[in-house]
PDB file of N, CA and C in Angstrom:
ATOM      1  N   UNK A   1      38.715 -32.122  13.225  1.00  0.00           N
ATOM      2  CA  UNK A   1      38.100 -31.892  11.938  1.00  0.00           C
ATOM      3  C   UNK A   1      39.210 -31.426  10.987  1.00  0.00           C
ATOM      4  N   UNK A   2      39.040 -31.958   9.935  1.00  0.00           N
ATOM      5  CA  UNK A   2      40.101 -31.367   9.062  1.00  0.00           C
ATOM      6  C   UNK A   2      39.755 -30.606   7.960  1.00  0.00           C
ATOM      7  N   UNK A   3      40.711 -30.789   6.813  1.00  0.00           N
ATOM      8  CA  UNK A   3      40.632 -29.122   6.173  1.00  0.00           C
ATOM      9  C   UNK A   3      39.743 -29.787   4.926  1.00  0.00           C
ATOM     10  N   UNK A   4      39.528 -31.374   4.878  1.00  0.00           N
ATOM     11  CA  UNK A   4      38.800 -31.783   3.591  1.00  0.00           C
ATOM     12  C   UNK A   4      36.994 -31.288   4.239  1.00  0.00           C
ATOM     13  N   UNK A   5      36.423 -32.207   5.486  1.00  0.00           N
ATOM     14  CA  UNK A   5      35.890 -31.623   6.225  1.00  0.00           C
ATOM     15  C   UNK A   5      35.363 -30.487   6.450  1.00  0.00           C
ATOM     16  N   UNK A   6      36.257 -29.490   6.956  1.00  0.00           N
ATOM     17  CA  UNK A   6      35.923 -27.852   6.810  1.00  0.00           C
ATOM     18  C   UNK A   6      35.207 -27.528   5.530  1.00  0.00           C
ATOM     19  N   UNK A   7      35.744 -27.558   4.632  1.00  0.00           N
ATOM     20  CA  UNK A   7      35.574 -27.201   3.210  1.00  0.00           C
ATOM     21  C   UNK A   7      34.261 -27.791   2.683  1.00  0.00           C
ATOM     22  N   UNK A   8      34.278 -28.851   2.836  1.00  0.00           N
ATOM     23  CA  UNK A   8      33.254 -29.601   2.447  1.00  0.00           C
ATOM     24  C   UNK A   8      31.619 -29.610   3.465  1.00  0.00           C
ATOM     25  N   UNK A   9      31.819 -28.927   4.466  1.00  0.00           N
ATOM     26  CA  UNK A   9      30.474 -28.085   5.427  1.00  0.00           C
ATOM     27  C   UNK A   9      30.394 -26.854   5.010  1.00  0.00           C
ATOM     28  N   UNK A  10      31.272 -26.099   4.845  1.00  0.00           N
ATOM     29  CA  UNK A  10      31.320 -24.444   4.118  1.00  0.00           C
ATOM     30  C   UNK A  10      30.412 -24.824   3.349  1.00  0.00           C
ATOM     31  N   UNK A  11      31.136 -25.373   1.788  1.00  0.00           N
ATOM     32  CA  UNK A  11      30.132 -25.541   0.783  1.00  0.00           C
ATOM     33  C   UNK A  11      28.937 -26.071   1.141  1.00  0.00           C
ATOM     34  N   UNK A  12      28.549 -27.160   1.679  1.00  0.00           N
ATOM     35  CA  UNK A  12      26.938 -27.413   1.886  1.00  0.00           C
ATOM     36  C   UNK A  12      25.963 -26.356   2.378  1.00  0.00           C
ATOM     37  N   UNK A  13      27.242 -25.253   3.168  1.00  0.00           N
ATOM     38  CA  UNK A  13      26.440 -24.400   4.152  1.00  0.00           C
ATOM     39  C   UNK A  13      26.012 -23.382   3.052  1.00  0.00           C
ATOM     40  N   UNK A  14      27.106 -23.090   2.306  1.00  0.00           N
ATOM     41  CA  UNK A  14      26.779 -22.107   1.143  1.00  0.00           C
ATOM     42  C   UNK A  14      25.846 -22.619   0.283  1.00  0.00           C
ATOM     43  N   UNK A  15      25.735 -23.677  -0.254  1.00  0.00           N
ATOM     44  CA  UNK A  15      24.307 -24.303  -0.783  1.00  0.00           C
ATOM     45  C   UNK A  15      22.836 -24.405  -0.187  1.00  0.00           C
ATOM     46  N   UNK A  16      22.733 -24.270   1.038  1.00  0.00           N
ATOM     47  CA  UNK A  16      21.674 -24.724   1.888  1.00  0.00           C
ATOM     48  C   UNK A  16      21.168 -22.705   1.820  1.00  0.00           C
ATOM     49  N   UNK A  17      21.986 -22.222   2.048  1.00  0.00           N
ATOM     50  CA  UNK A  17      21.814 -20.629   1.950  1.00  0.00           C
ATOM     51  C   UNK A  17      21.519 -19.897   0.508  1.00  0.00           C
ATOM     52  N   UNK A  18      22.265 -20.541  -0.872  1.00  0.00           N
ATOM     53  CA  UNK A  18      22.080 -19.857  -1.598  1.00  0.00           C
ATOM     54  C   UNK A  18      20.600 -21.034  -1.716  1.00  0.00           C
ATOM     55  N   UNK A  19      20.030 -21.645  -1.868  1.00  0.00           N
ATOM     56  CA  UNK A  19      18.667 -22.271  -2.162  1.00  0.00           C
ATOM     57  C   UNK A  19      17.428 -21.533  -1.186  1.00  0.00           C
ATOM     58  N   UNK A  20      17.846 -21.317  -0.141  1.00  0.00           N
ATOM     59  CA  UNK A  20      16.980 -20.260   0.751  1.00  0.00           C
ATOM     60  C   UNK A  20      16.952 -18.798  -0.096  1.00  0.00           C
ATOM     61  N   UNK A  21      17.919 -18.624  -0.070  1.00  0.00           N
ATOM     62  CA  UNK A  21      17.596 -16.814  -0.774  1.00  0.00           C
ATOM     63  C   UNK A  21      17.361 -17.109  -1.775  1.00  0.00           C
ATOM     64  N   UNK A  22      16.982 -18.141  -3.183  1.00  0.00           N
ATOM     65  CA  UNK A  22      16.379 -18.322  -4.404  1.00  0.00           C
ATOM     66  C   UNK A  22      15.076 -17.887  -3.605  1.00  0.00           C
ATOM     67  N   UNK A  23      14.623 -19.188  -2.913  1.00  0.00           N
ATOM     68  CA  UNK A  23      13.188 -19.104  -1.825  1.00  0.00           C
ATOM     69  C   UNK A  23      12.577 -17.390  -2.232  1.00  0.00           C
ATOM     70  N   UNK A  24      13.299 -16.762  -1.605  1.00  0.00           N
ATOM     71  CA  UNK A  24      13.179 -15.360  -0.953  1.00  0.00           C
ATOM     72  C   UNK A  24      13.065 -14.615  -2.240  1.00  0.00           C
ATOM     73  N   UNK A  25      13.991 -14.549  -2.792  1.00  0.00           N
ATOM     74  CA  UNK A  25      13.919 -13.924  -3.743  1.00  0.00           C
ATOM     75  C   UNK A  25      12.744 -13.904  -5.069  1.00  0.00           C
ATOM     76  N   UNK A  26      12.375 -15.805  -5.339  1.00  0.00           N
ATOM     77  CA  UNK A  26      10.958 -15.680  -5.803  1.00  0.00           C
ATOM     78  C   UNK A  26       9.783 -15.782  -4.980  1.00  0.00           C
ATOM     79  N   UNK A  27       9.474 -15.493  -3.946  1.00  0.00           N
ATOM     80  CA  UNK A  27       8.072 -14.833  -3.094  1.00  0.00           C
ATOM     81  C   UNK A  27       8.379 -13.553  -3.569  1.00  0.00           C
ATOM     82  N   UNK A  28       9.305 -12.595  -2.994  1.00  0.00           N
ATOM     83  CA  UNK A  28       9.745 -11.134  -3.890  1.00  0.00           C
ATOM     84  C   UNK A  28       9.101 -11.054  -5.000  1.00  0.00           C
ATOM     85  N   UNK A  29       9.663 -11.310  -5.693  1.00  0.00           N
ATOM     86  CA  UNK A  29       9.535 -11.418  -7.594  1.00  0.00           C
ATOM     87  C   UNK A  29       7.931 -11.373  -7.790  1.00  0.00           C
ATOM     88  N   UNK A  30       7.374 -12.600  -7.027  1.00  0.00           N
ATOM     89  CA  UNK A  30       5.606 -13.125  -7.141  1.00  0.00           C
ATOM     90  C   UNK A  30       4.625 -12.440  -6.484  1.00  0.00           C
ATOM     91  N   UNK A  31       5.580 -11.307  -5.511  1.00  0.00           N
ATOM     92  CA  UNK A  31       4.633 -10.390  -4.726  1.00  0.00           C
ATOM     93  C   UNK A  31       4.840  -8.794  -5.537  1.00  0.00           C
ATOM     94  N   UNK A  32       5.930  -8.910  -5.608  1.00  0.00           N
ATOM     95  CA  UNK A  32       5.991  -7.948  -6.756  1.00  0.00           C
ATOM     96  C   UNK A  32       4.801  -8.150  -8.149  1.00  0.00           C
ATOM     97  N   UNK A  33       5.206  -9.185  -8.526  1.00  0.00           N
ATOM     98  CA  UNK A  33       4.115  -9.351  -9.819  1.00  0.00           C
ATOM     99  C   UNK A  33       2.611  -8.914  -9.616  1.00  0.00           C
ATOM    100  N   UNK A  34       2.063  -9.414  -8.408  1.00  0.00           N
ATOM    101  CA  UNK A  34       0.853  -9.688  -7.830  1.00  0.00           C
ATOM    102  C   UNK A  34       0.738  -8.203  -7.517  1.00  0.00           C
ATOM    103  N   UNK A  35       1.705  -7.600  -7.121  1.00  0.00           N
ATOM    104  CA  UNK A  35       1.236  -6.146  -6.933  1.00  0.00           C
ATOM    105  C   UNK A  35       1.062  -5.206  -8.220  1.00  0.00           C
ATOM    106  N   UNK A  36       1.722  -5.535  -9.192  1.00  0.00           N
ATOM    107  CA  UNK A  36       2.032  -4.802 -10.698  1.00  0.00           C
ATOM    108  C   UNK A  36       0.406  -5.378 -11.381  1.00  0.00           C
ATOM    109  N   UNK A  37       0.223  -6.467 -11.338  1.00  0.00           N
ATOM    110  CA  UNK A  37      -1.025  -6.462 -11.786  1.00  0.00           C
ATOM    111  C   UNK A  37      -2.202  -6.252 -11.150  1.00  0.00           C
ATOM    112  N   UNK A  38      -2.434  -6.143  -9.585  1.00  0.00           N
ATOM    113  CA  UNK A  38      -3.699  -5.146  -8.622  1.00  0.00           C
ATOM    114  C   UNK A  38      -3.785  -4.003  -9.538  1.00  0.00           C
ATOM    115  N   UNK A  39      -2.380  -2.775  -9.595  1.00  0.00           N
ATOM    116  CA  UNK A  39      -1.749  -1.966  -9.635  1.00  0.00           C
ATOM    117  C   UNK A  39      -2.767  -1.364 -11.130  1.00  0.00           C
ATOM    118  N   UNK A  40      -2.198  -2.460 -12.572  1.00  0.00           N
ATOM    119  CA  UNK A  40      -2.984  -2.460 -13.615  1.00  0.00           C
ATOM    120  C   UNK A  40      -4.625  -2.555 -13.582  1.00  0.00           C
ATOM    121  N   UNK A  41      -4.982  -3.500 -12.596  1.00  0.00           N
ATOM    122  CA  UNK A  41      -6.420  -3.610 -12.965  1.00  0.00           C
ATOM    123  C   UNK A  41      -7.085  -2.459 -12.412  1.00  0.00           C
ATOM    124  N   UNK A  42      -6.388  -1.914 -11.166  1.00  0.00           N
ATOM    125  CA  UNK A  42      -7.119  -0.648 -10.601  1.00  0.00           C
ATOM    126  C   UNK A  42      -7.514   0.327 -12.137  1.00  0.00           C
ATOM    127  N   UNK A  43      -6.276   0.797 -12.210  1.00  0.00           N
ATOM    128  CA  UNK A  43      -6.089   1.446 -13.239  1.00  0.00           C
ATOM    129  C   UNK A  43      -6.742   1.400 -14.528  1.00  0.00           C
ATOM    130  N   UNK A  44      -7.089  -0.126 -14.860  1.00  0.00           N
ATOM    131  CA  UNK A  44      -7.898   0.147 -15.573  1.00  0.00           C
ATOM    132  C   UNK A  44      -9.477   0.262 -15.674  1.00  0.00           C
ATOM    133  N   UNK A  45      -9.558  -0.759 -14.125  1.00  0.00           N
ATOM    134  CA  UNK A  45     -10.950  -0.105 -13.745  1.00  0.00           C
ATOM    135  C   UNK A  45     -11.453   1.302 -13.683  1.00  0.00           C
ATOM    136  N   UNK A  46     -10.475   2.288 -13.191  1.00  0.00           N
ATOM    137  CA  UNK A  46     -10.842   3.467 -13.008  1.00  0.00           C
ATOM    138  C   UNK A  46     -11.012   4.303 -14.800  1.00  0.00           C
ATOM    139  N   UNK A  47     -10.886   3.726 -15.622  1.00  0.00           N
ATOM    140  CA  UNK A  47     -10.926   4.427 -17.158  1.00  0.00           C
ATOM    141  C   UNK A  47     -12.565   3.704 -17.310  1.00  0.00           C
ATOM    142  N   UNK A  48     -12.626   3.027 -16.456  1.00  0.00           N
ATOM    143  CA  UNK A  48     -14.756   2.608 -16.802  1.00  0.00           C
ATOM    144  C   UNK A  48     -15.342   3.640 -15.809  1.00  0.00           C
ATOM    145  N   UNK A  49     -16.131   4.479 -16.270  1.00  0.00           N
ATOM    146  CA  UNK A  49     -17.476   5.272 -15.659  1.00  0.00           C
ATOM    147  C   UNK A  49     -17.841   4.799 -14.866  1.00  0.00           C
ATOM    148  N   UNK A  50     -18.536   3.880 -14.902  1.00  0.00           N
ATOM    149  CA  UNK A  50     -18.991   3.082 -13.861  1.00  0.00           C
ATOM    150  C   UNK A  50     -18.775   2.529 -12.606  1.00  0.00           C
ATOM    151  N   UNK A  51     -17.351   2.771 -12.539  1.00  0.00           N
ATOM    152  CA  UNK A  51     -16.538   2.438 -11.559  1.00  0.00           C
ATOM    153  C   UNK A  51     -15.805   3.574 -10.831  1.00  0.00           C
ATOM    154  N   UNK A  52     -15.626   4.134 -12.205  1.00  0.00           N
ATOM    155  CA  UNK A  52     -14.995   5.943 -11.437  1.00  0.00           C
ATOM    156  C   UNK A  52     -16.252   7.057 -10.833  1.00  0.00           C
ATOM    157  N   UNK A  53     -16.986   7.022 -11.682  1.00  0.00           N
ATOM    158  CA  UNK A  53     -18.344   8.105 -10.700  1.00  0.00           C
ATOM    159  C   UNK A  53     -18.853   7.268  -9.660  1.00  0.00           C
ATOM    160  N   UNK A  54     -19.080   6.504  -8.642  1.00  0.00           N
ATOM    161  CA  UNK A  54     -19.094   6.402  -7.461  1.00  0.00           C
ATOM    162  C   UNK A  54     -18.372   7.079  -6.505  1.00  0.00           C
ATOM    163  N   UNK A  55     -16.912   6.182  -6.963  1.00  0.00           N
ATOM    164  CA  UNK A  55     -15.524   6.865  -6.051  1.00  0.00           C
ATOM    165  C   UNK A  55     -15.205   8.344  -6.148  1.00  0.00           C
ATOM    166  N   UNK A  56     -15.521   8.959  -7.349  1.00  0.00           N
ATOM    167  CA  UNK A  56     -15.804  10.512  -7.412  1.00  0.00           C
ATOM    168  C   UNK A  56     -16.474  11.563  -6.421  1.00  0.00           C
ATOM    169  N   UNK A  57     -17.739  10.506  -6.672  1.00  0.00           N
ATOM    170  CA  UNK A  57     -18.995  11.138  -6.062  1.00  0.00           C
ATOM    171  C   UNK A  57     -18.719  10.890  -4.167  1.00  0.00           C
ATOM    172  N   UNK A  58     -18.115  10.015  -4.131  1.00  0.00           N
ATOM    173  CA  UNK A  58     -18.118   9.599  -2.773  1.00  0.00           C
ATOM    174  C   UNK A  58     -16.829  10.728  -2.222  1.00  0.00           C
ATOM    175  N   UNK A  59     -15.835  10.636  -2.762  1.00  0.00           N
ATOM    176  CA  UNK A  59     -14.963  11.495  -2.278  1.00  0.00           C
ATOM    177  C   UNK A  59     -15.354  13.154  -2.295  1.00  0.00           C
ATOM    178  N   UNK A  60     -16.196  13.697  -3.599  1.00  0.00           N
ATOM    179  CA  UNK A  60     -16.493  14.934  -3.306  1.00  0.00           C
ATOM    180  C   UNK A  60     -17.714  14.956  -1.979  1.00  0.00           C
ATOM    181  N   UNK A  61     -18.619  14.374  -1.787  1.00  0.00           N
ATOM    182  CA  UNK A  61     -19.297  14.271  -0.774  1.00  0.00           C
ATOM    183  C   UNK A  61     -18.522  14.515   0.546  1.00  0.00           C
ATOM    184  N   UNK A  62     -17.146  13.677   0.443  1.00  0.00           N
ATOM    185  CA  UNK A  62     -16.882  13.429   2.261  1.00  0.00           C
ATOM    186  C   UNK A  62     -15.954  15.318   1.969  1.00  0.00           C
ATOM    187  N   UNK A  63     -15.783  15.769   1.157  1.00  0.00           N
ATOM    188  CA  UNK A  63     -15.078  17.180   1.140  1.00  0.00           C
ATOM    189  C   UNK A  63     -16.457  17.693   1.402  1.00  0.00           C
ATOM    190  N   UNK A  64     -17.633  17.927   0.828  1.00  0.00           N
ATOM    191  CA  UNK A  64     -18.390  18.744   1.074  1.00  0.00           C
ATOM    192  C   UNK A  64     -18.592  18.557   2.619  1.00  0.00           C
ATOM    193  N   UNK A  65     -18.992  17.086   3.648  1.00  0.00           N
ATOM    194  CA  UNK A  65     -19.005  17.190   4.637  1.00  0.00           C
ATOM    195  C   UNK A  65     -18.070  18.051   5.747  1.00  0.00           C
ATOM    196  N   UNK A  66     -17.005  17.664   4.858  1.00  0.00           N
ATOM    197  CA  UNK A  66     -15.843  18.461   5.711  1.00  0.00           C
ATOM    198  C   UNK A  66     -15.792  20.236   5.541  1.00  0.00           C
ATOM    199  N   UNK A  67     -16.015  20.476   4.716  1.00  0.00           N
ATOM    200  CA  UNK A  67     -16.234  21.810   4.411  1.00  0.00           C
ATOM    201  C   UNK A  67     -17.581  22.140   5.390  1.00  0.00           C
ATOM    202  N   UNK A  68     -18.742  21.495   5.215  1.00  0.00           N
ATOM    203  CA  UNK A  68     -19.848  22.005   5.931  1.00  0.00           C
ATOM    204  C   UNK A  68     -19.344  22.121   7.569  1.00  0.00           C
ATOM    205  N   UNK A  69     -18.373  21.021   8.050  1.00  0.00           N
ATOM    206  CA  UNK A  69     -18.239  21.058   9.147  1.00  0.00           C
ATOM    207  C   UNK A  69     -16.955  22.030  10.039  1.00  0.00           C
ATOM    208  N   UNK A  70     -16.286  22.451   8.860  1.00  0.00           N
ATOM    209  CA  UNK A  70     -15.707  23.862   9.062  1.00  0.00           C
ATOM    210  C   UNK A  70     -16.815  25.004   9.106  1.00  0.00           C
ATOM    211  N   UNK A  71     -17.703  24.937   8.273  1.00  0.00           N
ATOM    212  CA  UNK A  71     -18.631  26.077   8.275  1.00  0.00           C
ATOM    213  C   UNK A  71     -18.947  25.955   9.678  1.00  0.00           C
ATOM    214  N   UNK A  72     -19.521  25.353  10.430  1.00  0.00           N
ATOM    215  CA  UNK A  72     -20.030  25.116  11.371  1.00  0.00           C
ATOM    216  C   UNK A  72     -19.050  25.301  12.450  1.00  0.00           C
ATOM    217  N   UNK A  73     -18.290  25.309  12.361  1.00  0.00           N
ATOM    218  CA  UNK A  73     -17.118  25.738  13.194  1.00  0.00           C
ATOM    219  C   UNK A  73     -16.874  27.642  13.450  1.00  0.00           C
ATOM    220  N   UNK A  74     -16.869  27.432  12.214  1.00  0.00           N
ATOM    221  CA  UNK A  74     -16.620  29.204  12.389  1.00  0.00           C
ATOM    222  C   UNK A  74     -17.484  29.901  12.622  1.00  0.00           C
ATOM    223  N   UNK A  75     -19.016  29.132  12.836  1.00  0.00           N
ATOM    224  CA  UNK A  75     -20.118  30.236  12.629  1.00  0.00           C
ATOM    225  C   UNK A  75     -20.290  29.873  14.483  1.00  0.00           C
ATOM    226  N   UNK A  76     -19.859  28.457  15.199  1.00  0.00           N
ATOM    227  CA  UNK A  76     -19.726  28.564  16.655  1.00  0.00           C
ATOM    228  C   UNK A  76     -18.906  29.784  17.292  1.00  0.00           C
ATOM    229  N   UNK A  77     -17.794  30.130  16.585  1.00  0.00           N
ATOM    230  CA  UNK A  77     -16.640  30.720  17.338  1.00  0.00           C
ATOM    231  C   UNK A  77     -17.354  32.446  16.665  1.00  0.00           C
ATOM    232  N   UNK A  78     -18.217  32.624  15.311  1.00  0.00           N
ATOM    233  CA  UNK A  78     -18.154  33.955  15.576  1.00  0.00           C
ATOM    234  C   UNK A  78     -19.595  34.104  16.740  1.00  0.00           C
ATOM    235  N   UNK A  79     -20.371  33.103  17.067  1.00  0.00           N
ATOM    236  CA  UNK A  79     -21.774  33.338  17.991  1.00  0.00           C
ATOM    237  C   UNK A  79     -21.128  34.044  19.029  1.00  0.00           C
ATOM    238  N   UNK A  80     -19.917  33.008  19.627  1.00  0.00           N
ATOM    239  CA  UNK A  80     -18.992  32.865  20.570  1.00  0.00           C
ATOM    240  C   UNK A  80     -18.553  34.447  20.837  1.00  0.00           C
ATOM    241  N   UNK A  81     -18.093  35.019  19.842  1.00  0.00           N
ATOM    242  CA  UNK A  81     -17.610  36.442  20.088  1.00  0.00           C
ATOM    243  C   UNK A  81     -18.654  37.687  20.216  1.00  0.00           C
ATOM    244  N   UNK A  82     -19.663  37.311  19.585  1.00  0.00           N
ATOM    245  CA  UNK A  82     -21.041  38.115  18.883  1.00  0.00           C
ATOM    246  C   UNK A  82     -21.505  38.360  20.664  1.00  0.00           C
ATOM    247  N   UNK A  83     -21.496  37.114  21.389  1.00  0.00           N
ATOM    248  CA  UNK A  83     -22.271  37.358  22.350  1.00  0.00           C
ATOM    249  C   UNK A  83     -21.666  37.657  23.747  1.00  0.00           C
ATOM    250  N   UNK A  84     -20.328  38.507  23.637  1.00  0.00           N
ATOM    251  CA  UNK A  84     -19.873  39.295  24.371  1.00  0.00           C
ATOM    252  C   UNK A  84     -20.035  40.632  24.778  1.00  0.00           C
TER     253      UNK A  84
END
């Protein structure tokens, strides 16, 4: 193989590679985008009422559960001591 040869597979090889990482680089770019605008619509869903007092209501609920179920915890462990 010679040096016209050599040179002339390098470069194809370097072409065949830089057209792959374009590839790569716009899925990147388009998943990026696709995430920037989820990102926006959340966001702006959550400025409608309608959409934010559910998720409100639902999240203070699962705290109140959790809180009730600490209560319930501590009132096992003081029975627990009470009835020594």
């Amino acid at each position: 193989m010679g040096i016209k040869a050599f040179f002339k597979n390098a470069f194809r090889d370097m072409k065949e590679d830089a057209k792959a990482q374009h590839q790569v680089d716009k899925a990147n770019f388009a998943a990026a985008k696709a995430e920037s605008k989820a990102q926006w619509e959340e966001a702006k869903a959550m400025s409608r009422s309608e959409t934010r007092k559910p998720l409100m209501q639902a999240k203070r609920d699962a705290q109140i559960a959790e809180a009730q179920k600490r209560q319930a915890e501590a009132q096992a462990r003081i029975d627990a001591v009470s009835k020594k």
